[in-house]
N, C-alpha and C. Protein backbone atom coordinates (compact mmCIF):
# COMPACT_ATOMS: atom_id res chain seq x y z
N UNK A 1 111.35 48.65 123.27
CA UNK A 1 111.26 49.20 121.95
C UNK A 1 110.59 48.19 121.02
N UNK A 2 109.80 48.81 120.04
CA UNK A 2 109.16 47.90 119.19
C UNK A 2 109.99 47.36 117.95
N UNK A 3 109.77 46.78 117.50
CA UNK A 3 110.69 45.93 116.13
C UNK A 3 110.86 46.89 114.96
N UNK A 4 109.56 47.53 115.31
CA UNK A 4 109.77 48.66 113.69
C UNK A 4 110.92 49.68 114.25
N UNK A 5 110.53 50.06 115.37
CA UNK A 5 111.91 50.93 115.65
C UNK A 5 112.98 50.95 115.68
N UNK A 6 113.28 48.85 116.14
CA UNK A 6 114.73 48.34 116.01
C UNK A 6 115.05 48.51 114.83
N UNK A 7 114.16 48.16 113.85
CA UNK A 7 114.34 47.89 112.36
C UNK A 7 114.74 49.46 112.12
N UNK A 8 113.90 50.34 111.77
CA UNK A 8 114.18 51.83 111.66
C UNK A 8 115.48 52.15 111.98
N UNK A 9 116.03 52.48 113.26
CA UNK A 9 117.16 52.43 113.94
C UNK A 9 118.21 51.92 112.73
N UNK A 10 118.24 50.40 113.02
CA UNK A 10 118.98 50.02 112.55
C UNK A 10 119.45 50.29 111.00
N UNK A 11 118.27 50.84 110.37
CA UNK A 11 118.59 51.00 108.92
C UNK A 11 119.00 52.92 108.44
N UNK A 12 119.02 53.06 109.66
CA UNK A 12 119.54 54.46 109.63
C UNK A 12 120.93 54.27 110.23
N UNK A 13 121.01 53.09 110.77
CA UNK A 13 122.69 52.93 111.15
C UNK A 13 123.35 52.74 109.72
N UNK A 14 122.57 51.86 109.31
CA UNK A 14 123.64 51.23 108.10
C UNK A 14 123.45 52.54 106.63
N UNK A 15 122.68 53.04 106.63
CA UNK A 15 122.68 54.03 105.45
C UNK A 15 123.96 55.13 106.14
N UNK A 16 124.05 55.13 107.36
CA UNK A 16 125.32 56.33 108.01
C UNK A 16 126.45 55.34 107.66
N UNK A 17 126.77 53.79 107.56
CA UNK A 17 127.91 53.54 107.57
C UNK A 17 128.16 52.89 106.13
N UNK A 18 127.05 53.20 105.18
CA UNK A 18 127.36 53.09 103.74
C UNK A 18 127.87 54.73 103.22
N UNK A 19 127.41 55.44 103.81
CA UNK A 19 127.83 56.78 103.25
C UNK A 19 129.60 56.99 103.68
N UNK A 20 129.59 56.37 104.85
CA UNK A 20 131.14 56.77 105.67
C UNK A 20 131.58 55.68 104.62
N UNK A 21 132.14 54.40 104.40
CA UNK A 21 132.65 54.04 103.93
C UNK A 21 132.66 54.04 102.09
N UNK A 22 131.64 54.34 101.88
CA UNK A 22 131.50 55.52 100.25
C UNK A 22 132.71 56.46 100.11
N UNK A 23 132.31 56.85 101.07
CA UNK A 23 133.59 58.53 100.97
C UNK A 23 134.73 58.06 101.18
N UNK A 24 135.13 57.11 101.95
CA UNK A 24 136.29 56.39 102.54
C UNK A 24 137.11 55.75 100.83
N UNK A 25 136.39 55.72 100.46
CA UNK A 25 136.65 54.76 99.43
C UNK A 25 136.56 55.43 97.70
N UNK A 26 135.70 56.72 97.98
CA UNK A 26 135.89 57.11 96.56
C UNK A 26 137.04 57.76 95.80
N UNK A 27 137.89 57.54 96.43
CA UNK A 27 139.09 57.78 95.39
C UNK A 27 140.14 56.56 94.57
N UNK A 28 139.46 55.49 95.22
CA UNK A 28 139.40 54.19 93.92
C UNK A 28 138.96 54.59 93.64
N UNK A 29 137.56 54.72 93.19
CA UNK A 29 136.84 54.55 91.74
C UNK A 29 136.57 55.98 90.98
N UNK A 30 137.17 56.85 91.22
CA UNK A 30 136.83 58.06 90.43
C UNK A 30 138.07 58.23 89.75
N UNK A 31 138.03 58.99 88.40
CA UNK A 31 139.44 58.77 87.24
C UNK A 31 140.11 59.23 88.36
N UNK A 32 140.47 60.50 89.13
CA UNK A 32 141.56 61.26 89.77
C UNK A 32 141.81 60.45 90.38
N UNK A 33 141.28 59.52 91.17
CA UNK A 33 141.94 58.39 92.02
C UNK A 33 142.45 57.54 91.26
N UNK A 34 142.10 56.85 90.41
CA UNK A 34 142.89 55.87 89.63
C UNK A 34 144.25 56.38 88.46
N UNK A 35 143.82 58.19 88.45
CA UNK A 35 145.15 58.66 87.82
C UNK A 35 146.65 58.81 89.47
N UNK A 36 146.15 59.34 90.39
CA UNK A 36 146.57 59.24 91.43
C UNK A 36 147.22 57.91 91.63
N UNK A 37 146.96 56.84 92.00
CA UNK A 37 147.24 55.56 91.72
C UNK A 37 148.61 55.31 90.98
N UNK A 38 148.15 55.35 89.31
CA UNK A 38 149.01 55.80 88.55
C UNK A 38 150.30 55.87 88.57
N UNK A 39 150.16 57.29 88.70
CA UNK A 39 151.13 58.70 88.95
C UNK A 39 151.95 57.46 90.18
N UNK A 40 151.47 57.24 91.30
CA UNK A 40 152.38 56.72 92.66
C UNK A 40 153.30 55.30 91.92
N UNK A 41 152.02 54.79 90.98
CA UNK A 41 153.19 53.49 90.93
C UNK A 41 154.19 53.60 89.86
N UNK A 42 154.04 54.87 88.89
CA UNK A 42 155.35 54.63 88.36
C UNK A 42 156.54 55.11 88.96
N UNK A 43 155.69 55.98 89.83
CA UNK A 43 157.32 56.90 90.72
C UNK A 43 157.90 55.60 91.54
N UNK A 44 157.33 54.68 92.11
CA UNK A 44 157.92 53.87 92.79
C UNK A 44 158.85 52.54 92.18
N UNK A 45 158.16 52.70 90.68
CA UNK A 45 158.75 52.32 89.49
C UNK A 45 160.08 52.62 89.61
N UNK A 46 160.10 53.78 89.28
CA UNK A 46 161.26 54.81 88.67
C UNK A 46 162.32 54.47 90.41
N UNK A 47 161.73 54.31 91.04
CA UNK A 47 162.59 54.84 91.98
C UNK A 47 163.45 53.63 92.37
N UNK A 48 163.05 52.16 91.68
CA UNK A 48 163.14 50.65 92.17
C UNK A 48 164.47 50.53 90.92
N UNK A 49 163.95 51.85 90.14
CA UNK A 49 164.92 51.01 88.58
C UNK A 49 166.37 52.02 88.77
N UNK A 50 166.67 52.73 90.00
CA UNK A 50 168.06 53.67 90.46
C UNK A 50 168.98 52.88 90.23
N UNK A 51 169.93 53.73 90.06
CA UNK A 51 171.41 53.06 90.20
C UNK A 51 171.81 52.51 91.73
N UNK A 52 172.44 51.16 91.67
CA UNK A 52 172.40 50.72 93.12
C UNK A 52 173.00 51.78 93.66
N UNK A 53 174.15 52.26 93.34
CA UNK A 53 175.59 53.21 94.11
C UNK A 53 174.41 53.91 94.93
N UNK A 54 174.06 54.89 93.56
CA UNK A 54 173.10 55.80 94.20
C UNK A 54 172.19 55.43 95.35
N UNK A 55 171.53 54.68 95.01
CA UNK A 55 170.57 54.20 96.24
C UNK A 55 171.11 53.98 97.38
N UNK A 56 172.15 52.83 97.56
CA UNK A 56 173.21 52.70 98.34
C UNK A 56 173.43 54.01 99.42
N UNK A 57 173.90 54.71 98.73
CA UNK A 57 174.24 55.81 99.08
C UNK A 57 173.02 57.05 100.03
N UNK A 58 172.30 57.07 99.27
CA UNK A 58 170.85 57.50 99.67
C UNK A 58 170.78 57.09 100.76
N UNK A 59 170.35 55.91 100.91
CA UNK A 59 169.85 54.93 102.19
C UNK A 59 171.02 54.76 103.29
N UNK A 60 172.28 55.11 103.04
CA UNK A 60 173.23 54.98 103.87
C UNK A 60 173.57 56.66 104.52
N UNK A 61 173.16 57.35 103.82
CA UNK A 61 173.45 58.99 103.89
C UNK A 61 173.65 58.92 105.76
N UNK A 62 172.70 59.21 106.35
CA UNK A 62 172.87 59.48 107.84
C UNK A 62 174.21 58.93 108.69
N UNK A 63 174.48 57.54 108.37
CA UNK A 63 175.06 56.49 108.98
C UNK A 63 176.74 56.85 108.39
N UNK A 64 176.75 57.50 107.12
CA UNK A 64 177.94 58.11 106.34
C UNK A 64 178.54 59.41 106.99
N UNK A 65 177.72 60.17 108.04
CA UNK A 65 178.34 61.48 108.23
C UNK A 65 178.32 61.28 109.75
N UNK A 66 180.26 61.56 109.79
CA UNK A 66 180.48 61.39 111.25
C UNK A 66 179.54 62.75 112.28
N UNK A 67 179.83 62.42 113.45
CA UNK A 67 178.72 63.08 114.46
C UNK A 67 179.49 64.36 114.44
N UNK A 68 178.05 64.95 115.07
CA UNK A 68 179.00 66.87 115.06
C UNK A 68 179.57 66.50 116.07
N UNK A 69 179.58 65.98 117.23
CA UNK A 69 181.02 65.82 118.36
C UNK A 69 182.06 65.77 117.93
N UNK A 70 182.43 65.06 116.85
CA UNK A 70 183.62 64.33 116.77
C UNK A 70 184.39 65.99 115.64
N UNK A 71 184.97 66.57 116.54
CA UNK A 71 185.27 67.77 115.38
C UNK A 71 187.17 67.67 115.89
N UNK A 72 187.62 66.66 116.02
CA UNK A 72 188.97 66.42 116.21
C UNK A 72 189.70 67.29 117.54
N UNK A 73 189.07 68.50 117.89
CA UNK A 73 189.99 69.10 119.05
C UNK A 73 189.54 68.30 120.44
N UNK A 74 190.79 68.35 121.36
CA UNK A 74 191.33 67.59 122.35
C UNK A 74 190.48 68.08 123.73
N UNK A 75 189.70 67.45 124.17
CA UNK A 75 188.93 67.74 125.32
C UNK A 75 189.77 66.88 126.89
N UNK A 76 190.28 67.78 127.68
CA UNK A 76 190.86 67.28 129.03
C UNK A 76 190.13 67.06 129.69
């Protein structure tokens, strides 16, 4: 292959992997992405500033409720 073709080639690679990583990426920089953004970090805000109990509780939920086996009648 000749050099112009490598060259060619190659610059049709990189215009395909500026477009893929463009799209990959435009929701940083467009307002909806940076309102998106936003919106996530105050909920994670909100969610850091809970009452411990509550949270506590939340995060313990599964580990708090005995198993459906255990329903007290007597197995021989």
């Amino acid at each position: 292959m000749s050099a112009h073709l490598l060259t060619q080639r190659g610059r049709l690679w990189l215009d395909g992997a500026v477009r893929t990583v463009k799209k990959a990426f435009a929701g940083l920089f467009t307002k909806a992405g940076r309102r998106r953004r936003r919106v996530e970090q105050e909920y994670h805000r909100s969610d850091e500033s809970g009452d411990v109990v509550d949270r506590s509780s939340e995060d313990s939920f599964p580990a708090s409720d005995p198993p459906a086996w255990t329903s007290g009648a007597n197995h021989h």
